[in-house]
N, C-alpha and C. Protein backbone atom coordinates (compact mmCIF):
# COMPACT_ATOMS: atom_id res chain seq x y z
N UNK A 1 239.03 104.23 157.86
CA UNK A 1 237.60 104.23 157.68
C UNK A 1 237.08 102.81 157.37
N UNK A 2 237.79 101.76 156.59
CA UNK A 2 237.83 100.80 156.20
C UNK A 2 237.41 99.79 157.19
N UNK A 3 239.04 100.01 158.15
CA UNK A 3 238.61 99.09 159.39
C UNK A 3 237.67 99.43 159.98
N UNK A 4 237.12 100.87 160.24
CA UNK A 4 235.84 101.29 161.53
C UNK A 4 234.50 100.28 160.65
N UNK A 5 234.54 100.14 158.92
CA UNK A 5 233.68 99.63 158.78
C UNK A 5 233.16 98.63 159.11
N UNK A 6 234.50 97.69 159.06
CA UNK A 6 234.79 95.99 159.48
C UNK A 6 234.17 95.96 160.89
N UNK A 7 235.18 96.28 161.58
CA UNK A 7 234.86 96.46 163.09
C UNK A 7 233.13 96.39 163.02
N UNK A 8 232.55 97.52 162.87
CA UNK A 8 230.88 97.51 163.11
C UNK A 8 230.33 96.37 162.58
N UNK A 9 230.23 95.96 161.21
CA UNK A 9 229.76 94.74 160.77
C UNK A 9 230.19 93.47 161.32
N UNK A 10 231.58 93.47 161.88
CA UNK A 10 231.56 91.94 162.93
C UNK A 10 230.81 92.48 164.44
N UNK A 11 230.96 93.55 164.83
CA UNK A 11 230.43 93.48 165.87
C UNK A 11 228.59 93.34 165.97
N UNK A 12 228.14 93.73 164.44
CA UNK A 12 227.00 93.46 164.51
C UNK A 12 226.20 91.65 164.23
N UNK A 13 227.11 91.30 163.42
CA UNK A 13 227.14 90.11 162.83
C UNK A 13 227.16 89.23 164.70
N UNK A 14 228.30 89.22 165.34
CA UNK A 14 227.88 89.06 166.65
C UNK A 14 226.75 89.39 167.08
N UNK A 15 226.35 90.11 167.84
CA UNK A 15 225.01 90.29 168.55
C UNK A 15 223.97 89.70 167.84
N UNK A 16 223.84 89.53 166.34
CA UNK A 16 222.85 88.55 165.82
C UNK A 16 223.09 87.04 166.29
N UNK A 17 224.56 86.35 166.24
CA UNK A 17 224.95 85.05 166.35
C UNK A 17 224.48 84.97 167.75
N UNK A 18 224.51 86.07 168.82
CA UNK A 18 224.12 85.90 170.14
C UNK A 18 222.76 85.75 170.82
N UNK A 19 221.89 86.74 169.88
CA UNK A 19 220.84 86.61 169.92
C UNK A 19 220.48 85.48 169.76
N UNK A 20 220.88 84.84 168.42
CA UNK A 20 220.23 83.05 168.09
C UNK A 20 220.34 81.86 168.63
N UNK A 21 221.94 82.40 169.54
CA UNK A 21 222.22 81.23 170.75
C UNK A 21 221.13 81.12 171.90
N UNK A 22 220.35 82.40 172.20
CA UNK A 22 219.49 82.33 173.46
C UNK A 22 218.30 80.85 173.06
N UNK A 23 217.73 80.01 174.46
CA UNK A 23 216.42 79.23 174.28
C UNK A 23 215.81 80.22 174.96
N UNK A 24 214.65 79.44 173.98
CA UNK A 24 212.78 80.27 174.56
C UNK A 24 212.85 79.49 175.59
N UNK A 25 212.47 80.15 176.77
CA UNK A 25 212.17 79.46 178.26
C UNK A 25 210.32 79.08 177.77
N UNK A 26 209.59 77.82 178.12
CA UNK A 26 208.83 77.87 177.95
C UNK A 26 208.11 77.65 179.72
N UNK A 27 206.68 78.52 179.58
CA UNK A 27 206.43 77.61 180.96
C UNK A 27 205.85 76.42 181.18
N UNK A 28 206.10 75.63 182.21
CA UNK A 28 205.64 74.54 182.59
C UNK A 28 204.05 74.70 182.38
N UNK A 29 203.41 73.61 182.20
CA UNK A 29 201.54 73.80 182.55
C UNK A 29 201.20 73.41 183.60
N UNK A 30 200.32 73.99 184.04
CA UNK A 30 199.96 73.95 185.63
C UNK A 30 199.10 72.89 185.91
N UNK A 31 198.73 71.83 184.67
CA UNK A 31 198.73 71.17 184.59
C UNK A 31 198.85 69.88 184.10
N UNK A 32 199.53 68.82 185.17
CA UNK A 32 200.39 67.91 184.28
C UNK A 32 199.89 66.75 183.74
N UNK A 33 198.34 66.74 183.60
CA UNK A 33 197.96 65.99 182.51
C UNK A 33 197.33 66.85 181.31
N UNK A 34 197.64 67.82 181.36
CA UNK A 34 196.99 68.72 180.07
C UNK A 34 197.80 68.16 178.66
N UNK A 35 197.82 68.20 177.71
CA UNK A 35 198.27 66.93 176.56
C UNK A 35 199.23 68.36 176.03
N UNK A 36 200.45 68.21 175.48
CA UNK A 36 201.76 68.53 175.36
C UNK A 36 201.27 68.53 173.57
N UNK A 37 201.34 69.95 173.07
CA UNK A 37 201.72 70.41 171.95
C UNK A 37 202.47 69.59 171.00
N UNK A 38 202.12 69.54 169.90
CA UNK A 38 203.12 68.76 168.84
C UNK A 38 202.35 67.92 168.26
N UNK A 39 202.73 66.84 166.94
CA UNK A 39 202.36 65.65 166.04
C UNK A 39 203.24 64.97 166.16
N UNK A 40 202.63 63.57 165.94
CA UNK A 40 203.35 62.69 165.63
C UNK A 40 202.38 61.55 165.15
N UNK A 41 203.14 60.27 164.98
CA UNK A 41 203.07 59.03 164.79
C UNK A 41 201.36 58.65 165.43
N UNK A 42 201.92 59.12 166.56
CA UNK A 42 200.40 58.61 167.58
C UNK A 42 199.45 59.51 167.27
N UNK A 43 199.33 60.66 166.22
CA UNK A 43 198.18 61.46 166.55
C UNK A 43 197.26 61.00 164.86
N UNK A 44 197.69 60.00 164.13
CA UNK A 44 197.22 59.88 163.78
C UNK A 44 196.22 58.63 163.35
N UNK A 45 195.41 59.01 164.43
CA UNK A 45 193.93 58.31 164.52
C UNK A 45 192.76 59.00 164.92
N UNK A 46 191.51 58.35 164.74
CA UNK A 46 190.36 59.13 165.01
C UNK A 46 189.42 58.53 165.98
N UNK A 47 188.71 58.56 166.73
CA UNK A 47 188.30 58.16 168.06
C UNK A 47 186.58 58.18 168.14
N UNK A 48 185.67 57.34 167.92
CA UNK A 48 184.36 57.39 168.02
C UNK A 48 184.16 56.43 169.21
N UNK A 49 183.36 56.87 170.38
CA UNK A 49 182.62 56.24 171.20
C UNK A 49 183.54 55.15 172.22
N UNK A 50 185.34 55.58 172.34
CA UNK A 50 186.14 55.24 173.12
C UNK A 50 186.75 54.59 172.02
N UNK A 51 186.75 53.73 170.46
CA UNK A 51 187.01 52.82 169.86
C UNK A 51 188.57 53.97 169.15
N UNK A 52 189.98 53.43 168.84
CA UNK A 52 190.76 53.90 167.68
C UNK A 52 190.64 53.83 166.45
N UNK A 53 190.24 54.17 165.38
CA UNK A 53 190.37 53.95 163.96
C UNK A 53 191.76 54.45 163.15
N UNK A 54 192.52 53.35 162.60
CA UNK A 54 193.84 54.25 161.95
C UNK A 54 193.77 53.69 160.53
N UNK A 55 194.66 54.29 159.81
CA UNK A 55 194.79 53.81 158.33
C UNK A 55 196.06 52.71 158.44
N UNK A 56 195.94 52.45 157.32
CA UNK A 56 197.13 51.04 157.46
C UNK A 56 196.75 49.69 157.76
N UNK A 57 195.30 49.39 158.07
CA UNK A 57 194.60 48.15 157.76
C UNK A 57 193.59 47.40 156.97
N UNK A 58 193.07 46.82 157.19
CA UNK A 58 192.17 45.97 156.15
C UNK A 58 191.12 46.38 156.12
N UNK A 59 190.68 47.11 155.15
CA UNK A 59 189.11 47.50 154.55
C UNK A 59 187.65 46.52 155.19
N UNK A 60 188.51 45.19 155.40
CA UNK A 60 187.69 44.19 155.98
C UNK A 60 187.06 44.50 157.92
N UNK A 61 188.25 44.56 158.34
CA UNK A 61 188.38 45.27 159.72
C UNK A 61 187.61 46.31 159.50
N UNK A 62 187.38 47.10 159.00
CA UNK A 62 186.36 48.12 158.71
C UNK A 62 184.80 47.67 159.16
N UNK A 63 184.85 46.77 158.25
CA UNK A 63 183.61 46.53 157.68
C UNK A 63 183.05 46.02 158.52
N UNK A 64 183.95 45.00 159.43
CA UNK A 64 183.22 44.59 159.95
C UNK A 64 182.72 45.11 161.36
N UNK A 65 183.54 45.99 161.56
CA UNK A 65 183.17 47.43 163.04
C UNK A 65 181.50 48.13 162.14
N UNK A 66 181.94 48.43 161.13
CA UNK A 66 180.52 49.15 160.49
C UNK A 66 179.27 48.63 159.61
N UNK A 67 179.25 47.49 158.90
CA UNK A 67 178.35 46.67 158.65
C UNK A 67 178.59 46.83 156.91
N UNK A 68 177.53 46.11 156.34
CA UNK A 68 177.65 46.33 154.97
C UNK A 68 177.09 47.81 154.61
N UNK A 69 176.51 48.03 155.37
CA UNK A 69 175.29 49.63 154.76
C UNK A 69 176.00 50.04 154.58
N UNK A 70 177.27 50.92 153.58
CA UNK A 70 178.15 51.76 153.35
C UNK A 70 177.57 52.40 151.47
N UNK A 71 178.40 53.52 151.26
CA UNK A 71 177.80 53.67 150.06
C UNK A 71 179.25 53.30 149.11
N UNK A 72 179.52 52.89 147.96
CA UNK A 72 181.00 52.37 147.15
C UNK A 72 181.07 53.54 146.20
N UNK A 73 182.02 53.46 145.76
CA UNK A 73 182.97 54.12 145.04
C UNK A 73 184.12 53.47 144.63
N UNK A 74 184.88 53.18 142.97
CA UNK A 74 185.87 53.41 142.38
C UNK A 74 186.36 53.49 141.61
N UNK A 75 187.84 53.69 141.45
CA UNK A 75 188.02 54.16 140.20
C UNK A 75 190.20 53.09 140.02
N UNK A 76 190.57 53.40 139.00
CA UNK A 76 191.67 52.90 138.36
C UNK A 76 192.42 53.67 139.47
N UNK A 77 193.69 53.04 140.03
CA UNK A 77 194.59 53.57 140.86
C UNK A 77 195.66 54.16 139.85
N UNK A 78 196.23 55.45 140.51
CA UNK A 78 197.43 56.16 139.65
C UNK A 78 198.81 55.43 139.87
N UNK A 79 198.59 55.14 141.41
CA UNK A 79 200.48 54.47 142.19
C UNK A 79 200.32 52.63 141.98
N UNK A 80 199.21 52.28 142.54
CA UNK A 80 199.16 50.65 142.46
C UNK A 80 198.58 50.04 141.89
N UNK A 81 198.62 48.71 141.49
CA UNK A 81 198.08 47.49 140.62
C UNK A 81 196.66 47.66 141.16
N UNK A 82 195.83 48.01 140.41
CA UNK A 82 193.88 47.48 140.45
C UNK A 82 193.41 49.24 141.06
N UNK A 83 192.29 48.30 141.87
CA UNK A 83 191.31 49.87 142.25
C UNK A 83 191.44 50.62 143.58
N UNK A 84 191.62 52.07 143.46
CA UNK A 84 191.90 52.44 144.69
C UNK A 84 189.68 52.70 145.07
N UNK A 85 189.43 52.66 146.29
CA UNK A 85 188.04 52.28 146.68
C UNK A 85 187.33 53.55 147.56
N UNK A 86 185.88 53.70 147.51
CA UNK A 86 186.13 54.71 148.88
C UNK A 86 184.68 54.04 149.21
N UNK A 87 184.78 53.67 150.51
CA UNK A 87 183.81 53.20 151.45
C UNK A 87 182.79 54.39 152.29
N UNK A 88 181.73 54.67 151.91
CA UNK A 88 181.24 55.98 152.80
C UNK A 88 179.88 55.02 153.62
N UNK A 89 180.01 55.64 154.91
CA UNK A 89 179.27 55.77 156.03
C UNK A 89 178.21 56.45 155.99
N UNK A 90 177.72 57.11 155.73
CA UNK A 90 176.81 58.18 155.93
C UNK A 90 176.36 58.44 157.34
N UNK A 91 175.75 57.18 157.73
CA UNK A 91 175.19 57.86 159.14
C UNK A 91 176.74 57.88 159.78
N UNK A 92 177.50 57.33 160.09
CA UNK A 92 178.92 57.56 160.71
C UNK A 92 179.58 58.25 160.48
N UNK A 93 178.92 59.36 159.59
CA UNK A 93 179.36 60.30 158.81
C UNK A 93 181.41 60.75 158.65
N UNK A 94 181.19 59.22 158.04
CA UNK A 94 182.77 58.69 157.71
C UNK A 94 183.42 58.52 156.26
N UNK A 95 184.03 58.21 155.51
CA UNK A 95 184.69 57.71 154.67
C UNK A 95 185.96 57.66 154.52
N UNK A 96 185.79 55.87 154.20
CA UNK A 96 187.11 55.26 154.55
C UNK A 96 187.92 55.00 152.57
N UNK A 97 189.23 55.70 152.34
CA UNK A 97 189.50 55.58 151.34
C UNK A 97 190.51 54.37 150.98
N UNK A 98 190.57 53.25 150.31
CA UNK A 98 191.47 52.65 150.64
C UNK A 98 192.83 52.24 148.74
N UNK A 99 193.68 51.51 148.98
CA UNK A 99 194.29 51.53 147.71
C UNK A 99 194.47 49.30 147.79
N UNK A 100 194.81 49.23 146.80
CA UNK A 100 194.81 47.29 146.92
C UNK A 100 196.10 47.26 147.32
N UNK A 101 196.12 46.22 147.77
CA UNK A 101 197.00 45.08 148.51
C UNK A 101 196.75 43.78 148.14
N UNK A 102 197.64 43.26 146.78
CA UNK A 102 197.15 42.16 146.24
C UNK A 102 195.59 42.07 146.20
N UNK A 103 194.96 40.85 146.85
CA UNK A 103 193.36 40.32 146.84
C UNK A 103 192.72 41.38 148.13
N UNK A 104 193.19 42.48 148.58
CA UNK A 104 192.89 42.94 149.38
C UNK A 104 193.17 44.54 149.32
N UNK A 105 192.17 45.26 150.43
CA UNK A 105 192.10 46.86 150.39
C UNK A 105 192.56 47.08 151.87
N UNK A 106 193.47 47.99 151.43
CA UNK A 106 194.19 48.95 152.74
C UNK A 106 193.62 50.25 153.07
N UNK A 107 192.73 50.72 154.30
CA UNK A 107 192.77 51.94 154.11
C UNK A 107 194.01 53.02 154.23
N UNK A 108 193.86 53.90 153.71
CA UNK A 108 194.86 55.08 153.14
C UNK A 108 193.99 56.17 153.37
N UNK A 109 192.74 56.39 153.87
CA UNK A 109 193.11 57.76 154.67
C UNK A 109 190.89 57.55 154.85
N UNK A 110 191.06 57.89 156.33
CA UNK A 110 190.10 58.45 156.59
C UNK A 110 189.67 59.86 156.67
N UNK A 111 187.99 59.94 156.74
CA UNK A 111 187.99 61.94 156.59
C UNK A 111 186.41 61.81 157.19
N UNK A 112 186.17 62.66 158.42
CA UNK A 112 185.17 62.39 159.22
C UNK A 112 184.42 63.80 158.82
N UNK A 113 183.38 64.06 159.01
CA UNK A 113 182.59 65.54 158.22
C UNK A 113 181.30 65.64 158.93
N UNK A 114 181.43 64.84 160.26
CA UNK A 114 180.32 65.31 161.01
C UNK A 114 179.99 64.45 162.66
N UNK A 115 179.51 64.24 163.39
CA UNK A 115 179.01 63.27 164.08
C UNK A 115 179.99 63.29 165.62
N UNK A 116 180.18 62.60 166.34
CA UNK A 116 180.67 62.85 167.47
C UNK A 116 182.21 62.31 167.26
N UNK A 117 182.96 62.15 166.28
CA UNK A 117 184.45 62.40 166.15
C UNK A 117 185.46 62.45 167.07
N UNK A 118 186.66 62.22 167.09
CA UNK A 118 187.64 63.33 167.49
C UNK A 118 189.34 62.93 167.52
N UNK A 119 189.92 63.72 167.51
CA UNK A 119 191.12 63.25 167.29
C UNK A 119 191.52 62.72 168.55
N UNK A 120 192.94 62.15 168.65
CA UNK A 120 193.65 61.84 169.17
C UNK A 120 193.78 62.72 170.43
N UNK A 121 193.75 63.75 170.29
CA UNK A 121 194.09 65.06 171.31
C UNK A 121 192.87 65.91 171.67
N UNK A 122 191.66 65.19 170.95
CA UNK A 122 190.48 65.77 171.25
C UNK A 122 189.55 66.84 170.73
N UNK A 123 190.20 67.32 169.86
CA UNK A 123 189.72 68.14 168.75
C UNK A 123 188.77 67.37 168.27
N UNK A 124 187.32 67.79 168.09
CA UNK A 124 186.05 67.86 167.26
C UNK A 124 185.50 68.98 166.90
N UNK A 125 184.33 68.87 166.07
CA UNK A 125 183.73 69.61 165.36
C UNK A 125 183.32 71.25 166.44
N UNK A 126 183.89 72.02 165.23
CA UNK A 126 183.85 73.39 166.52
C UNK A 126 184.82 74.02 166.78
N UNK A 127 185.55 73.18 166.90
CA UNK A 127 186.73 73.73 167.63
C UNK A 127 187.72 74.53 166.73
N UNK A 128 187.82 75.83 167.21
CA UNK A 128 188.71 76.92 166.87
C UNK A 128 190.38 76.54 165.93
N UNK A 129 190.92 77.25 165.07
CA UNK A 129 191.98 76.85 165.07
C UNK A 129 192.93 77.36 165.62
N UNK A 130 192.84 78.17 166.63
CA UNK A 130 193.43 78.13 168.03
C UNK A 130 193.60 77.15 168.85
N UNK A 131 192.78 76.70 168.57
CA UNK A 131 192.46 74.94 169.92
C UNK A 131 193.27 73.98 169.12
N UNK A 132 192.72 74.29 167.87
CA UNK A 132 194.15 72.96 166.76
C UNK A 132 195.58 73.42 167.30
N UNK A 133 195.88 74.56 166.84
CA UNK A 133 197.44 74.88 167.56
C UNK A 133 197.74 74.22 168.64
N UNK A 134 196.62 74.90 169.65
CA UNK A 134 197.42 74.61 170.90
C UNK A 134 197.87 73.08 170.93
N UNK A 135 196.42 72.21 170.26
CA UNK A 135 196.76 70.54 170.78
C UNK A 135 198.26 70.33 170.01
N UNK A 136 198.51 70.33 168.93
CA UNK A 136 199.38 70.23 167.72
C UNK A 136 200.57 70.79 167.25
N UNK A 137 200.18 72.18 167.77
CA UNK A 137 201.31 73.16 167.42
C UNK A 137 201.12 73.97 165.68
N UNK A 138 202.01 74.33 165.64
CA UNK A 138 201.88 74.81 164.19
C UNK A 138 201.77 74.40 162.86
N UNK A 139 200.66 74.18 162.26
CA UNK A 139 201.00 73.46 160.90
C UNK A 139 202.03 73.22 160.23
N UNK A 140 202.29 72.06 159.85
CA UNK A 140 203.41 71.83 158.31
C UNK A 140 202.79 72.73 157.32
N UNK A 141 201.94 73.01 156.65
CA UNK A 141 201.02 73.63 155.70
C UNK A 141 199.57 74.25 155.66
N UNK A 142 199.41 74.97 155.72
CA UNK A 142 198.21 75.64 155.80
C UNK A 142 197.80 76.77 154.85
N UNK A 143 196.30 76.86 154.65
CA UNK A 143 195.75 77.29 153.36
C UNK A 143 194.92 78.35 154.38
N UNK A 144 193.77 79.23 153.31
CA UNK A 144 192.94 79.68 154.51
C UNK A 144 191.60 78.86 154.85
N UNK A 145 191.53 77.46 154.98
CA UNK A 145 190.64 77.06 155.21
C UNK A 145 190.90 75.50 155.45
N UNK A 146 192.54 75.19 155.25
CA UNK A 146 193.22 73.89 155.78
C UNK A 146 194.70 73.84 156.43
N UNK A 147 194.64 73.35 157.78
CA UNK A 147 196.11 72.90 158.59
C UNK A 147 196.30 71.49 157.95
N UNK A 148 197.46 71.11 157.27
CA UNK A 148 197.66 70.04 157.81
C UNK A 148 199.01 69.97 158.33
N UNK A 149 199.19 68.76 158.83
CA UNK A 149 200.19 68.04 159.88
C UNK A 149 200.72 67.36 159.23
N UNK A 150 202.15 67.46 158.84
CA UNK A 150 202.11 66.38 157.72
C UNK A 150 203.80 65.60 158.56
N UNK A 151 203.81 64.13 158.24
CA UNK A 151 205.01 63.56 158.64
C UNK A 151 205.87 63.08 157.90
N UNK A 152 207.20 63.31 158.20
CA UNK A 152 208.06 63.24 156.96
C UNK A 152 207.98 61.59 156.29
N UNK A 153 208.02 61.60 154.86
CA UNK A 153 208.03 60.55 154.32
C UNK A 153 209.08 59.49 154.54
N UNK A 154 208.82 58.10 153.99
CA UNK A 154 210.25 57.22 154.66
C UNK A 154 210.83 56.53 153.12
N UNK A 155 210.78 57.73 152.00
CA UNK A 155 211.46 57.61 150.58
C UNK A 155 210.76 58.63 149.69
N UNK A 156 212.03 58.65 148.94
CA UNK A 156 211.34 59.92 148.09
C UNK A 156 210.26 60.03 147.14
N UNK A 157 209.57 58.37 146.97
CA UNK A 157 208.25 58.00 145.75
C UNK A 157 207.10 58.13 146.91
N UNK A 158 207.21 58.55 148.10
CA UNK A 158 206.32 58.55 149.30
C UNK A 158 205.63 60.07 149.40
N UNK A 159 204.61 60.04 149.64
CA UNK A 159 204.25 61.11 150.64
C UNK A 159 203.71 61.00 152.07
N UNK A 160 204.29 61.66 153.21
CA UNK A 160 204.30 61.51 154.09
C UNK A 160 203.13 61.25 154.64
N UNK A 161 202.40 60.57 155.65
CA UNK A 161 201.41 60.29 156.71
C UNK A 161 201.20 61.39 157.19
N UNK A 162 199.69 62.36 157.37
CA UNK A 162 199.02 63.33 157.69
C UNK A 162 197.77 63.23 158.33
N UNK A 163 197.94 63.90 159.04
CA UNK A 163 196.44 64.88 159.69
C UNK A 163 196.04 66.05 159.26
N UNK A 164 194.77 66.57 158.96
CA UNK A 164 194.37 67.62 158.24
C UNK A 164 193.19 68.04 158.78
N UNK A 165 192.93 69.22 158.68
CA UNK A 165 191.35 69.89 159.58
C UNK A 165 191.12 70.63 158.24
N UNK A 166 190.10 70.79 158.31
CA UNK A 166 189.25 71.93 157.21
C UNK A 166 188.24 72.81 158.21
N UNK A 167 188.41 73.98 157.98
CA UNK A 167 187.85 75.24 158.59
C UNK A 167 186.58 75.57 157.64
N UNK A 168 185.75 76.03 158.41
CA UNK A 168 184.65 77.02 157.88
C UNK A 168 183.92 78.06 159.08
N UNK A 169 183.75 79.11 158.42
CA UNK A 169 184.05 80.18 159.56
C UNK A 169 184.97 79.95 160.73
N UNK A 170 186.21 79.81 160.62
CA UNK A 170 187.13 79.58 161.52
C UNK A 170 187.06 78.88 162.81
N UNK A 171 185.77 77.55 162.48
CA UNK A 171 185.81 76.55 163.00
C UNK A 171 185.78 74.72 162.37
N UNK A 172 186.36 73.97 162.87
CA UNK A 172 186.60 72.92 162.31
C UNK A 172 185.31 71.75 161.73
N UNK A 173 185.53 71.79 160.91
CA UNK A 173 183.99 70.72 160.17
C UNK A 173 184.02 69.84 159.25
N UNK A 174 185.79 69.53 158.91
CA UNK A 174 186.04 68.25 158.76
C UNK A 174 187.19 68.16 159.13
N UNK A 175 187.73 66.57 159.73
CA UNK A 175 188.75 65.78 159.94
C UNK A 175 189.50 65.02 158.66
N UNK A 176 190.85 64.99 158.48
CA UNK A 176 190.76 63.65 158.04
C UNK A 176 192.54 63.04 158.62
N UNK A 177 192.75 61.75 158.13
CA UNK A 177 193.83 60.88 158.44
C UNK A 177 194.03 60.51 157.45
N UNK A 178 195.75 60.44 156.98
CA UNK A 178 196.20 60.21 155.57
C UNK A 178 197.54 58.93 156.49
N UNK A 179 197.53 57.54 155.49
CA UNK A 179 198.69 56.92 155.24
C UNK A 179 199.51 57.50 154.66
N UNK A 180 200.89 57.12 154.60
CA UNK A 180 202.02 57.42 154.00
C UNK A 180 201.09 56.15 152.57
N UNK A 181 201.69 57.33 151.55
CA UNK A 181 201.22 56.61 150.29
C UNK A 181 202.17 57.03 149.35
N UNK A 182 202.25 55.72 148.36
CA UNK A 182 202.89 56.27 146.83
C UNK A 182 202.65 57.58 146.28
N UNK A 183 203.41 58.48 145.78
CA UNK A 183 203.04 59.36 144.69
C UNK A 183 202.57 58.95 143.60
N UNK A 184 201.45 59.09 142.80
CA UNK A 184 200.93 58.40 141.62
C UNK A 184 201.70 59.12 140.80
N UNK A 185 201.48 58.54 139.01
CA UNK A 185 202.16 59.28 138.16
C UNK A 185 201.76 60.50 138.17
């Protein structure tokens, strides 16, 4: 009786190991410039009027694409030496957050909340989070009212570089773009 037990449990234990060996056949798209599912590196930027905007440069470079009219903000940084800053747009309905760099500000994460936008893959305001999937694929994390995309960090005092959508009525109505940044205390 012993062995009939054995016997069934390896033979079942198989057909699971077999099952897990199969690949998902996926189909081709019928069309071959339609933009290919997934995140990465490249998806995180934001796109106004043909121009790229990414995090990881000079607050100055900013400024000078958008002018002085911005509204300020700051406060004591948790991870780095001096003030982390937040630069808002209003009519560009932008804000650019940044942390110091010695005599200088890095942005560390943009977050767009209105205006003609769009990601990397084309997602703007509206758009379903069905339409996020498809461009992106499946969230790293999601809430009921945030995907984000998040990329693995490059040390463990890091948190990884992200993309993030915020939903309302299960359409998208803000963007934003995160640097890989320190963990504060």
């Amino acid at each position: 009786m012993m062995k009939k037990f054995f016997a069934m449990m390896l033979a079942l234990v198989m057909c699971f190991a077999l099952v897990g060996c199969g690949e998902d056949e996926k189909m081709p798209s019928s069309d071959p410039t339609a933009p290919v599912a997934g995140f990465s590196a490249s998806d995180l930027v934001l796109k106004k009027g043909g121009t790229e905007y990414k995090c990881d440069v000079y607050i100055d470079d900013i400024i000078a694409d958008f002018g002085e009219n911005y509204e300020y903000s700051e406060a004591m940084s948790c991870a780095y030496d001096g003030m982390d800053k937040v630069y808002g747009y209003g009519s560009d309905s932008i804000d650019f957050s940044t942390r110091p760099d010695g005599d200088r500000d890095i942005v560390c994460e943009m977050y767009v909340h209105g205006g003609d936008w769009t990601t990397a893959k084309g997602i703007t305001f509206g758009a379903s989070r069905e339409q996020v999937i498809e461009a992106y694929g499946e969230p790293t994390q999601e809430t009921n009212f945030m995907f984000y995309y998040i990329l693995p960090a490059s040390n463990a005092e890091s948190e990884g570089a992200s993309l993030y959508f915020e939903f309302q009525d299960n359409a998208v109505n803000a963007i934003g773009v995160t640097a890989e940044q320190l963990i504060g205390e």
